[in-house]
PDB file of N, CA and C in Angstrom:
ATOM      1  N   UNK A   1      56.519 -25.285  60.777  1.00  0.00           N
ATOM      2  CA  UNK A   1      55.520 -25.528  59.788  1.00  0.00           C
ATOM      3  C   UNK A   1      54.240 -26.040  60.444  1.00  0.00           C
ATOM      4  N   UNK A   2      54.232 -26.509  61.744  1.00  0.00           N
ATOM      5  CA  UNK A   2      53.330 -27.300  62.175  1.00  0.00           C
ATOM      6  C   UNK A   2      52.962 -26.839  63.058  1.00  0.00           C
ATOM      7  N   UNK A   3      53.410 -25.665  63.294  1.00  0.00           N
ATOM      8  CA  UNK A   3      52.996 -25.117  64.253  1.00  0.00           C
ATOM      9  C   UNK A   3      52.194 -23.019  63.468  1.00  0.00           C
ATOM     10  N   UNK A   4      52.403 -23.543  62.056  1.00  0.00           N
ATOM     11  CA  UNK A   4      52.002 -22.193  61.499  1.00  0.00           C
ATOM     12  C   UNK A   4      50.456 -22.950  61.236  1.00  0.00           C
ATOM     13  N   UNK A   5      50.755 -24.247  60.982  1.00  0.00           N
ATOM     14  CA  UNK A   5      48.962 -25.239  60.251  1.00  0.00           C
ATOM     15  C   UNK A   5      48.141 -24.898  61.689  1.00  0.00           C
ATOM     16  N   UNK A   6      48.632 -25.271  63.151  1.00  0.00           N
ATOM     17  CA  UNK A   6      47.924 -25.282  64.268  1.00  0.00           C
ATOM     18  C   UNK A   6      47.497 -23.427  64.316  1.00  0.00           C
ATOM     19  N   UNK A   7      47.982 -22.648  63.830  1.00  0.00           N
ATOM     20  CA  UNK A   7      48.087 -21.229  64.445  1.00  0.00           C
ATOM     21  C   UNK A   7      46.640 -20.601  63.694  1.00  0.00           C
ATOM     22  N   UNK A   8      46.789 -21.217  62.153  1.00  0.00           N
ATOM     23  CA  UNK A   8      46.182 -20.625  61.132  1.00  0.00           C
ATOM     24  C   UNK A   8      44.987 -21.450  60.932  1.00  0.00           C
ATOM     25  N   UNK A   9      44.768 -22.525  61.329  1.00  0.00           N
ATOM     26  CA  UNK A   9      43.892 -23.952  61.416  1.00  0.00           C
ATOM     27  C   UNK A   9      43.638 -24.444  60.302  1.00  0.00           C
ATOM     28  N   UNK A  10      43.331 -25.722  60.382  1.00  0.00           N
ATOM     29  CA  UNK A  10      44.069 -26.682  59.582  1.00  0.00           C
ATOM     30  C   UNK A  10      42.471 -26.717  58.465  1.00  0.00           C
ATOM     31  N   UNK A  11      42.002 -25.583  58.465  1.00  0.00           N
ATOM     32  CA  UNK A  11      41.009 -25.440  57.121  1.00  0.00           C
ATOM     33  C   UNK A  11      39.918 -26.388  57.774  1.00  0.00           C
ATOM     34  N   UNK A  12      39.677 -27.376  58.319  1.00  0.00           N
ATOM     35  CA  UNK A  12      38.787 -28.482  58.835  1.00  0.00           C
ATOM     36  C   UNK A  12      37.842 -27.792  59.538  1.00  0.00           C
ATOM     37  N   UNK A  13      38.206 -27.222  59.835  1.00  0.00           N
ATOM     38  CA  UNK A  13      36.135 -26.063  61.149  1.00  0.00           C
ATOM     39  C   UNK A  13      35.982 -25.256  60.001  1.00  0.00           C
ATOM     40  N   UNK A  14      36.328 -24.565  58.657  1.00  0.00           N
ATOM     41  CA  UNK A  14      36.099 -24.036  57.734  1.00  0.00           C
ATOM     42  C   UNK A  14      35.119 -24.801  57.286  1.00  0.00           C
ATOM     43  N   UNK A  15      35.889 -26.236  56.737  1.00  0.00           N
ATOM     44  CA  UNK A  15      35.047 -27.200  55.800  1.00  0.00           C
ATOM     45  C   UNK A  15      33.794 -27.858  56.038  1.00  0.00           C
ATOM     46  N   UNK A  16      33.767 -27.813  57.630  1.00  0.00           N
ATOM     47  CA  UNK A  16      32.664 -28.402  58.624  1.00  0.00           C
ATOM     48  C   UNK A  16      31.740 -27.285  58.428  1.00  0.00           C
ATOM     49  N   UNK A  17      31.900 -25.735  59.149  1.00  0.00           N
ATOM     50  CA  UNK A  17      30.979 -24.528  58.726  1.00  0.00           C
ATOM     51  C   UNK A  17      30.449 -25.108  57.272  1.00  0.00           C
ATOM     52  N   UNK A  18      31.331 -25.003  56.316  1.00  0.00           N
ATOM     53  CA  UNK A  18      30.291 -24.683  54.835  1.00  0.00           C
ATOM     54  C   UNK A  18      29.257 -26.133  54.994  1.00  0.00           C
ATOM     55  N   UNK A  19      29.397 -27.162  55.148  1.00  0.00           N
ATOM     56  CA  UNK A  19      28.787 -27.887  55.535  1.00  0.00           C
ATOM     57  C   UNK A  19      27.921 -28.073  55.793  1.00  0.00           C
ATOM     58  N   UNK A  20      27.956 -27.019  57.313  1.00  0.00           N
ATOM     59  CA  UNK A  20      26.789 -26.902  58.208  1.00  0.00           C
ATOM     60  C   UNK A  20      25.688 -25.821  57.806  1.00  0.00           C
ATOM     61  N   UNK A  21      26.655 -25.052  56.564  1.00  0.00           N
ATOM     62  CA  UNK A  21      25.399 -24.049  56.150  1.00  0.00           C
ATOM     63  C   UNK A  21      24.830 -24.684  55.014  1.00  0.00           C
ATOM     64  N   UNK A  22      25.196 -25.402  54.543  1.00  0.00           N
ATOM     65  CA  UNK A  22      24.631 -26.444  52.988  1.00  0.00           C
ATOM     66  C   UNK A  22      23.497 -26.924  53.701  1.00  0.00           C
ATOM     67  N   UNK A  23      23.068 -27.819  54.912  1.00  0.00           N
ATOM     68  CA  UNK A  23      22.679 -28.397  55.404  1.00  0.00           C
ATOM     69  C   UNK A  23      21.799 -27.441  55.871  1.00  0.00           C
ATOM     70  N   UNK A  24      21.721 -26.296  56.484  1.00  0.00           N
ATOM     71  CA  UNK A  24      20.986 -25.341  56.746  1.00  0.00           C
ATOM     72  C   UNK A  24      19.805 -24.858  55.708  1.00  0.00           C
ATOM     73  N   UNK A  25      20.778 -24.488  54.685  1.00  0.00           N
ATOM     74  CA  UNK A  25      20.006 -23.764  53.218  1.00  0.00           C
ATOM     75  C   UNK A  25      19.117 -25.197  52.556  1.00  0.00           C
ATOM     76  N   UNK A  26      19.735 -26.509  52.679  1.00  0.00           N
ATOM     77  CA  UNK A  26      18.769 -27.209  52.459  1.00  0.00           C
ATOM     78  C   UNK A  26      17.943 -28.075  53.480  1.00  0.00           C
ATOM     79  N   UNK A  27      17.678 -27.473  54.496  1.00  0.00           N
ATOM     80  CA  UNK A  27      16.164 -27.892  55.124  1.00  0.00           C
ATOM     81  C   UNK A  27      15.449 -26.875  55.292  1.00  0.00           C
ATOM     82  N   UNK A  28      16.096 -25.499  54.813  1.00  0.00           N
ATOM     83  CA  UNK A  28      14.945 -24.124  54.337  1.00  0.00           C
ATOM     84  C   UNK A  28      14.128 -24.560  53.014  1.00  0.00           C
ATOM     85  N   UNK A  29      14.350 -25.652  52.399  1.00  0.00           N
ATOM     86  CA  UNK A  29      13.502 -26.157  51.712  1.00  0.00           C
ATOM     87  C   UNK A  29      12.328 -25.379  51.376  1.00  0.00           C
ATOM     88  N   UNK A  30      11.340 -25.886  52.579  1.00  0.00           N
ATOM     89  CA  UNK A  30      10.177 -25.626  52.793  1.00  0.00           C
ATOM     90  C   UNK A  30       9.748 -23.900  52.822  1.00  0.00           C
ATOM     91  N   UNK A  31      10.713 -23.459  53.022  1.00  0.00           N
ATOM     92  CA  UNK A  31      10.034 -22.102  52.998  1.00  0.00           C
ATOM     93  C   UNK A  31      10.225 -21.681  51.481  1.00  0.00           C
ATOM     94  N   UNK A  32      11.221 -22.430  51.233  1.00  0.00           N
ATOM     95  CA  UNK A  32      11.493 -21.777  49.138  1.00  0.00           C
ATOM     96  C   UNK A  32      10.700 -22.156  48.632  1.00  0.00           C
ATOM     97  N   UNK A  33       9.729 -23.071  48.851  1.00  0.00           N
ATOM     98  CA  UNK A  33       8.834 -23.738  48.111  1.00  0.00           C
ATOM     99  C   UNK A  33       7.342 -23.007  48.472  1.00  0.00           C
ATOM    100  N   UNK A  34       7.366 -22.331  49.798  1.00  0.00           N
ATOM    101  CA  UNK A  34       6.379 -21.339  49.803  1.00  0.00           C
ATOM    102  C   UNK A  34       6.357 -20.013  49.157  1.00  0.00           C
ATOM    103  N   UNK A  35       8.064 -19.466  49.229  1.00  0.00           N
ATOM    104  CA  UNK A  35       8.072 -17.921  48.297  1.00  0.00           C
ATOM    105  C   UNK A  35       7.742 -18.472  46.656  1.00  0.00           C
ATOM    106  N   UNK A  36       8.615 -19.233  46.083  1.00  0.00           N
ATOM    107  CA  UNK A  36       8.091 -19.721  45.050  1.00  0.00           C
ATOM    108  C   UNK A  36       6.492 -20.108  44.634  1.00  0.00           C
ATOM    109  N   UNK A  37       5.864 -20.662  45.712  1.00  0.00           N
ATOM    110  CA  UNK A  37       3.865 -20.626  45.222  1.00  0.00           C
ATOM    111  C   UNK A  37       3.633 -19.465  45.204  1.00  0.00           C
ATOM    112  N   UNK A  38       4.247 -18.561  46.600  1.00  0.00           N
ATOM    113  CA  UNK A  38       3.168 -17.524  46.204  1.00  0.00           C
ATOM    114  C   UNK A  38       3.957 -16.649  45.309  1.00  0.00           C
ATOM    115  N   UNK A  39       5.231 -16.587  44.903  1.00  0.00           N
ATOM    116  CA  UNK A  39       5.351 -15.625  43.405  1.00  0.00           C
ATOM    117  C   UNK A  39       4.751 -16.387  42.572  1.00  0.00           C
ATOM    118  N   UNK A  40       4.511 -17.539  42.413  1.00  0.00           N
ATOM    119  CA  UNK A  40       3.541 -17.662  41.195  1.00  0.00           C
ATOM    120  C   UNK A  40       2.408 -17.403  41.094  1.00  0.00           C
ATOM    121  N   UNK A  41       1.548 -17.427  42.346  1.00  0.00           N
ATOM    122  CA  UNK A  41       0.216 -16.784  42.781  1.00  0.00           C
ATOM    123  C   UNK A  41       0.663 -15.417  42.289  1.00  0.00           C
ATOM    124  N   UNK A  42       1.115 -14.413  42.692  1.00  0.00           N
ATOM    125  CA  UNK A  42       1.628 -13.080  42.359  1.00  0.00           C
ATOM    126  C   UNK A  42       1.597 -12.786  40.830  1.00  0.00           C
ATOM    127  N   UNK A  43       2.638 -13.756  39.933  1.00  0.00           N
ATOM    128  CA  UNK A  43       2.232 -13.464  39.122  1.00  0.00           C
ATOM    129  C   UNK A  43       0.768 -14.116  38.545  1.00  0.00           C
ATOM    130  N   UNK A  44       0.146 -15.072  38.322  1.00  0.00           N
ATOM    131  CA  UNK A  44      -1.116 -15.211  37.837  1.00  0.00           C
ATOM    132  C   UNK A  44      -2.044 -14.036  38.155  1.00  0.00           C
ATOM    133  N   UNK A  45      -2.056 -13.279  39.074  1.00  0.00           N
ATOM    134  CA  UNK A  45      -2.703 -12.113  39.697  1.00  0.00           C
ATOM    135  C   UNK A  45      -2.504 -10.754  38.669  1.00  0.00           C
ATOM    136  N   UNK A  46      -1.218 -10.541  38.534  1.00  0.00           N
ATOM    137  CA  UNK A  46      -0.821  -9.887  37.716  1.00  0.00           C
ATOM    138  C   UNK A  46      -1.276 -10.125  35.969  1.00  0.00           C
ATOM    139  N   UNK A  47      -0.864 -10.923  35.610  1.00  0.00           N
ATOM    140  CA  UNK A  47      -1.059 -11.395  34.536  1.00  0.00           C
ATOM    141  C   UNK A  47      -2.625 -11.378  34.136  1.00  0.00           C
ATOM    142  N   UNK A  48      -3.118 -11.547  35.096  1.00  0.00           N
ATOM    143  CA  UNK A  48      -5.339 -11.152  34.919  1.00  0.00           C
ATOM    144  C   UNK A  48      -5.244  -9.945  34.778  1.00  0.00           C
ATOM    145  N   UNK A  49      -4.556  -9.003  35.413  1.00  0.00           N
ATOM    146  CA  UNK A  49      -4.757  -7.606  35.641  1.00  0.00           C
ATOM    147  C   UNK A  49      -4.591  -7.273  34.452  1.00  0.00           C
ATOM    148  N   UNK A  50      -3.522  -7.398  34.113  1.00  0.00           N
ATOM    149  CA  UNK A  50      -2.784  -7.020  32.494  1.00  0.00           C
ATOM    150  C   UNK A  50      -3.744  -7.485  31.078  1.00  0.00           C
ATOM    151  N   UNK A  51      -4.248  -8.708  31.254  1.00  0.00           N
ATOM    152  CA  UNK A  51      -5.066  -9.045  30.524  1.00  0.00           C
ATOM    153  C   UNK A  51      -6.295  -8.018  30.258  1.00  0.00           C
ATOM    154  N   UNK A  52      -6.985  -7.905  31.639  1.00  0.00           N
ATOM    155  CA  UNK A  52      -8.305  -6.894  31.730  1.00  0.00           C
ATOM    156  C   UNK A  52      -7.823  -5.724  30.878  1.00  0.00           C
ATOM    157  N   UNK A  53      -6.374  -5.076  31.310  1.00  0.00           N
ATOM    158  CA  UNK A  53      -6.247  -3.937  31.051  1.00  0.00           C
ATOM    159  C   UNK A  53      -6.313  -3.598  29.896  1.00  0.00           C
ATOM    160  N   UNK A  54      -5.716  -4.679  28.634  1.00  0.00           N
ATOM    161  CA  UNK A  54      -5.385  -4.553  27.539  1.00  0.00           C
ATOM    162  C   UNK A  54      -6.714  -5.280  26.341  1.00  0.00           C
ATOM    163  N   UNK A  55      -7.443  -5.748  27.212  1.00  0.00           N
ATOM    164  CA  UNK A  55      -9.271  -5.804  26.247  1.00  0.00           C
ATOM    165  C   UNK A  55      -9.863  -4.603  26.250  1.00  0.00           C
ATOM    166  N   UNK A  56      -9.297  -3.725  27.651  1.00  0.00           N
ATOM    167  CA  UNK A  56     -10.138  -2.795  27.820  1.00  0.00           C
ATOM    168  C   UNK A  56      -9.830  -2.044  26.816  1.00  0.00           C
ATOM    169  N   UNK A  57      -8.469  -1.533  26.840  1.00  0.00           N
ATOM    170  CA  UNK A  57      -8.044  -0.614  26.112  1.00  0.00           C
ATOM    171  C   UNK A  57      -7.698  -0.904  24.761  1.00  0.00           C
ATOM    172  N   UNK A  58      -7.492  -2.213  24.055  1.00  0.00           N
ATOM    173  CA  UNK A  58      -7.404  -2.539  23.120  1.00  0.00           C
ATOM    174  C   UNK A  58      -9.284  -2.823  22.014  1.00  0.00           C
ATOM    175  N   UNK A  59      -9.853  -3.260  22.734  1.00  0.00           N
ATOM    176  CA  UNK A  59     -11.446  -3.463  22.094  1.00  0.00           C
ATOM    177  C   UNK A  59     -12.463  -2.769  22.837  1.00  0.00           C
ATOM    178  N   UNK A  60     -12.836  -2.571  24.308  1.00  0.00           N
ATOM    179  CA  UNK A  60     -13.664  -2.322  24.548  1.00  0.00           C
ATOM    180  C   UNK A  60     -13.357  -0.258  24.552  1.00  0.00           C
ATOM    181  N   UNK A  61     -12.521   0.739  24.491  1.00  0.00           N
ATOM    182  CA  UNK A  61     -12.565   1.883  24.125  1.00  0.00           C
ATOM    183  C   UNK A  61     -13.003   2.133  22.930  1.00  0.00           C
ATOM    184  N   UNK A  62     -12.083   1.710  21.749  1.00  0.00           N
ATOM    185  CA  UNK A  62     -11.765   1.883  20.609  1.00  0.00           C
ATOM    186  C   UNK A  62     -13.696   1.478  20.680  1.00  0.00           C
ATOM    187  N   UNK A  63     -14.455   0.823  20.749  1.00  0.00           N
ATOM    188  CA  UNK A  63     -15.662   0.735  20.670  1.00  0.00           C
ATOM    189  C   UNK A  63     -16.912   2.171  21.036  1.00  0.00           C
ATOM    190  N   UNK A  64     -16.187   2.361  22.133  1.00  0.00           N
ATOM    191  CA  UNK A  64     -17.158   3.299  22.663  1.00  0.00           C
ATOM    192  C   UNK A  64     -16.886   4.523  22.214  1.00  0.00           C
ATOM    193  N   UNK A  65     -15.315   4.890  21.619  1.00  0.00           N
ATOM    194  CA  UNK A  65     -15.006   5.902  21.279  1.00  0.00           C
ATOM    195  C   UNK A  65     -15.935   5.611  19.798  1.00  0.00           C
ATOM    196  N   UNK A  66     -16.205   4.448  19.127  1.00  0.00           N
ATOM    197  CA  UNK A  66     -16.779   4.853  17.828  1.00  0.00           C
ATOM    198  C   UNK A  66     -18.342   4.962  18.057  1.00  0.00           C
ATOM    199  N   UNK A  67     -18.959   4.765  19.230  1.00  0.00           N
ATOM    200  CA  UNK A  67     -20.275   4.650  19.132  1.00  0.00           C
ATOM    201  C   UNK A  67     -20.530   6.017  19.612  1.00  0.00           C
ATOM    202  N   UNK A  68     -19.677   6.916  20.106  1.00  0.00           N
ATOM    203  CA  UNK A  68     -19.771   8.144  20.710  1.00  0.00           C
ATOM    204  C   UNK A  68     -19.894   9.189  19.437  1.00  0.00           C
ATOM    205  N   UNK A  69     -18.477   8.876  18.598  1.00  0.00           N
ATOM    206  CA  UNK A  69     -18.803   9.300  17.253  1.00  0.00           C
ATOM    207  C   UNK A  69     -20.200   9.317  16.434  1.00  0.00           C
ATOM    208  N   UNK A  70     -20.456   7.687  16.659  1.00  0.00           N
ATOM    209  CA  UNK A  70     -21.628   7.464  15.567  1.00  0.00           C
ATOM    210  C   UNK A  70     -22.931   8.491  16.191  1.00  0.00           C
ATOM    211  N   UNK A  71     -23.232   8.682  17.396  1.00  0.00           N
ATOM    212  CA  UNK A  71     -24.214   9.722  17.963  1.00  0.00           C
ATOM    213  C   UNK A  71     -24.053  10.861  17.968  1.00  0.00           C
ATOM    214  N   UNK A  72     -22.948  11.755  17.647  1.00  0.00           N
ATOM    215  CA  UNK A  72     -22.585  13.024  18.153  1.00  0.00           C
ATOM    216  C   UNK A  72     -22.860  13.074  16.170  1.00  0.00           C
ATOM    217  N   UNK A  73     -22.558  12.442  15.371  1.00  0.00           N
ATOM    218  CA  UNK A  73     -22.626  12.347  13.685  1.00  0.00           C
ATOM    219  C   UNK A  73     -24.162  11.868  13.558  1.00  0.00           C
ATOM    220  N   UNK A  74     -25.079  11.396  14.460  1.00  0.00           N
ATOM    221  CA  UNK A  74     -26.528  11.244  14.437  1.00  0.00           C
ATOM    222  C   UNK A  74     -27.205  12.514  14.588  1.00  0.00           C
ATOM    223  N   UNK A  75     -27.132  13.080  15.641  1.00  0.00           N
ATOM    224  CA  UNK A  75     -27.559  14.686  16.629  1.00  0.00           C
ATOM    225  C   UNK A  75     -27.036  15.583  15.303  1.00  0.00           C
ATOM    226  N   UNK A  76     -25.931  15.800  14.476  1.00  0.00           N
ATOM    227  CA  UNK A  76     -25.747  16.621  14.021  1.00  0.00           C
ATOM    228  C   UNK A  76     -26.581  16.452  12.446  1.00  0.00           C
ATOM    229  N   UNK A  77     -26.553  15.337  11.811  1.00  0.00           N
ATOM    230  CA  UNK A  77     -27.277  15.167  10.877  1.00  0.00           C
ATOM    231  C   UNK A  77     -28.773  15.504  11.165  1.00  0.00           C
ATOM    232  N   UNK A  78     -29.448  15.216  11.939  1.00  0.00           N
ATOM    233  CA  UNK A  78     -30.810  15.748  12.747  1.00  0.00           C
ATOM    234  C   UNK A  78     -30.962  17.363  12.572  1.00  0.00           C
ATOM    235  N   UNK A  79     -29.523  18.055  12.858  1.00  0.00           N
ATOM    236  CA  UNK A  79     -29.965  19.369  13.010  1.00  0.00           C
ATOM    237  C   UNK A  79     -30.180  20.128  11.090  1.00  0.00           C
ATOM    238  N   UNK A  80     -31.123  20.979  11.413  1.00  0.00           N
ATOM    239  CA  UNK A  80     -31.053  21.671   9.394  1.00  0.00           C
ATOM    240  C   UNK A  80     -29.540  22.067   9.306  1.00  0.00           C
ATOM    241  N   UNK A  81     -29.708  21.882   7.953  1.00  0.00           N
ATOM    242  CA  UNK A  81     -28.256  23.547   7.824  1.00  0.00           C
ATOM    243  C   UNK A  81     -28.637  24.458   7.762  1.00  0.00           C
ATOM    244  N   UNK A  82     -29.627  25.009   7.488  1.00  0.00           N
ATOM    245  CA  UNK A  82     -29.992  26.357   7.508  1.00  0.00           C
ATOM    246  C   UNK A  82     -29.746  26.556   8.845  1.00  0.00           C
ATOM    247  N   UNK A  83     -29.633  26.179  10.101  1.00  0.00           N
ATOM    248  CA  UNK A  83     -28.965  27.019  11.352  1.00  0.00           C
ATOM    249  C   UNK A  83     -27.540  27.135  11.212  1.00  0.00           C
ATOM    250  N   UNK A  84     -27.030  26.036  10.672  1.00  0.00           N
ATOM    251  CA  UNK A  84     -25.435  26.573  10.629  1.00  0.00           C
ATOM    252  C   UNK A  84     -24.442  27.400   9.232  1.00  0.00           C
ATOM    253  N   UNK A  85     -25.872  27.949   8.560  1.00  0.00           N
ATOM    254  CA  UNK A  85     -25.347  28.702   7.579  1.00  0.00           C
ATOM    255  C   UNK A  85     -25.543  30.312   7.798  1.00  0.00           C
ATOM    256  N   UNK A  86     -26.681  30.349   9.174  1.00  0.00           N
ATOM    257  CA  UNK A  86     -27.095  31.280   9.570  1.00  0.00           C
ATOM    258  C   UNK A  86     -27.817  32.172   8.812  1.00  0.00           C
ATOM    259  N   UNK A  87     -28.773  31.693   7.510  1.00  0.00           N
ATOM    260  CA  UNK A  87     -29.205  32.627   7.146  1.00  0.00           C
ATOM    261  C   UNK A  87     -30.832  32.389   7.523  1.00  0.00           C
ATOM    262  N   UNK A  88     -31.480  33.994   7.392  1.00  0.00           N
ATOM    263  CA  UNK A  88     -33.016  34.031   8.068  1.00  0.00           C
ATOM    264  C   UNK A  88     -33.959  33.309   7.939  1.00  0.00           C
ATOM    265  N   UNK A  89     -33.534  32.419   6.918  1.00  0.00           N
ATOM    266  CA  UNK A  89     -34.843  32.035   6.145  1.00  0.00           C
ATOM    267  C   UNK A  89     -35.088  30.887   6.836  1.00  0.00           C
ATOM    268  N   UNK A  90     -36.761  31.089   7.180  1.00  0.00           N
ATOM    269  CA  UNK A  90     -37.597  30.367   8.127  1.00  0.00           C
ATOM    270  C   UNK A  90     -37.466  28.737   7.335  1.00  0.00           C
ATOM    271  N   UNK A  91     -37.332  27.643   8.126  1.00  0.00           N
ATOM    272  CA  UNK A  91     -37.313  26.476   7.796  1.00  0.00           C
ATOM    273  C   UNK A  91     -38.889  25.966   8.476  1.00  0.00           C
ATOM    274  N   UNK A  92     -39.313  25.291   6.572  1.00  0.00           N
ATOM    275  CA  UNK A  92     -40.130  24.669   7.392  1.00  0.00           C
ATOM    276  C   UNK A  92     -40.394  23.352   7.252  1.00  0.00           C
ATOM    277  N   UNK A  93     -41.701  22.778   7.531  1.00  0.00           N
ATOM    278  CA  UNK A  93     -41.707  21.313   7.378  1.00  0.00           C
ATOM    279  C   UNK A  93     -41.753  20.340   6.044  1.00  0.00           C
ATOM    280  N   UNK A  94     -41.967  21.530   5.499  1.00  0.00           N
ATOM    281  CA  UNK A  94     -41.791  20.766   3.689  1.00  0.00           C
ATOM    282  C   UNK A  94     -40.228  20.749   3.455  1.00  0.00           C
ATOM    283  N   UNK A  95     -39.259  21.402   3.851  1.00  0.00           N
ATOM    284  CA  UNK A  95     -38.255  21.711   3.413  1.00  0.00           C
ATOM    285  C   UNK A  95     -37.198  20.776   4.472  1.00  0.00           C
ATOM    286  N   UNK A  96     -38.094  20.234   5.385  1.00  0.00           N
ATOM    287  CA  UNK A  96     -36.861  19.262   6.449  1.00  0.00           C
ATOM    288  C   UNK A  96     -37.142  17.489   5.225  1.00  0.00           C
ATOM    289  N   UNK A  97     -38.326  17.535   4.564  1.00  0.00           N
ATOM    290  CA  UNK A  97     -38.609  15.890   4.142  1.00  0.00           C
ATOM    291  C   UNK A  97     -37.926  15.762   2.874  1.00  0.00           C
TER     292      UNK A  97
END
């Protein structure tokens, strides 16, 4: 029996290893505390981006798409109908007021 505990070891350089890696993982401390700033830097970065993206596309399109409208519905009111009814009859300046 005591000679199967000596063969197989007596678990004690096991218990010492985990130990020695506890002790390891916590004086990496310092570097977790750097991946952690900069994923939070990372995300704040992100999170601006996303912001921009969604004024843009949420208020500032929807804007330009209506002011594009409102001019292309300006230019066409400007033009007579008598060109887009196509008939001959001369337009003139009494008939545009």
């Amino acid at each position: 029996m005591l000679l199967q505990r000596l063969s197989s070891g007596c678990g004690c350089g096991d218990q010492l290893g985990g130990s020695v890696d506890n002790m390891r993982s916590l004086a990496d401390l310092d570097g977790r505390i750097e991946r952690y700033t900069s994923m939070v830097g990372d995300l704040a970065d992100n999170v601006i981006k996303l912001t921009v993206v969604l004024v843009t596309q949420s208020i500032l399109m929807p804007f330009a798409f209506l002011w594009l409208l409102a001019m292309i519905a300006r230019g066409i009111a400007r033009i007579p109908l008598a060109q887009f009814h196509g008939s001959s009859r001369q337009v003139h300046n009494d008939d545009l007021t």
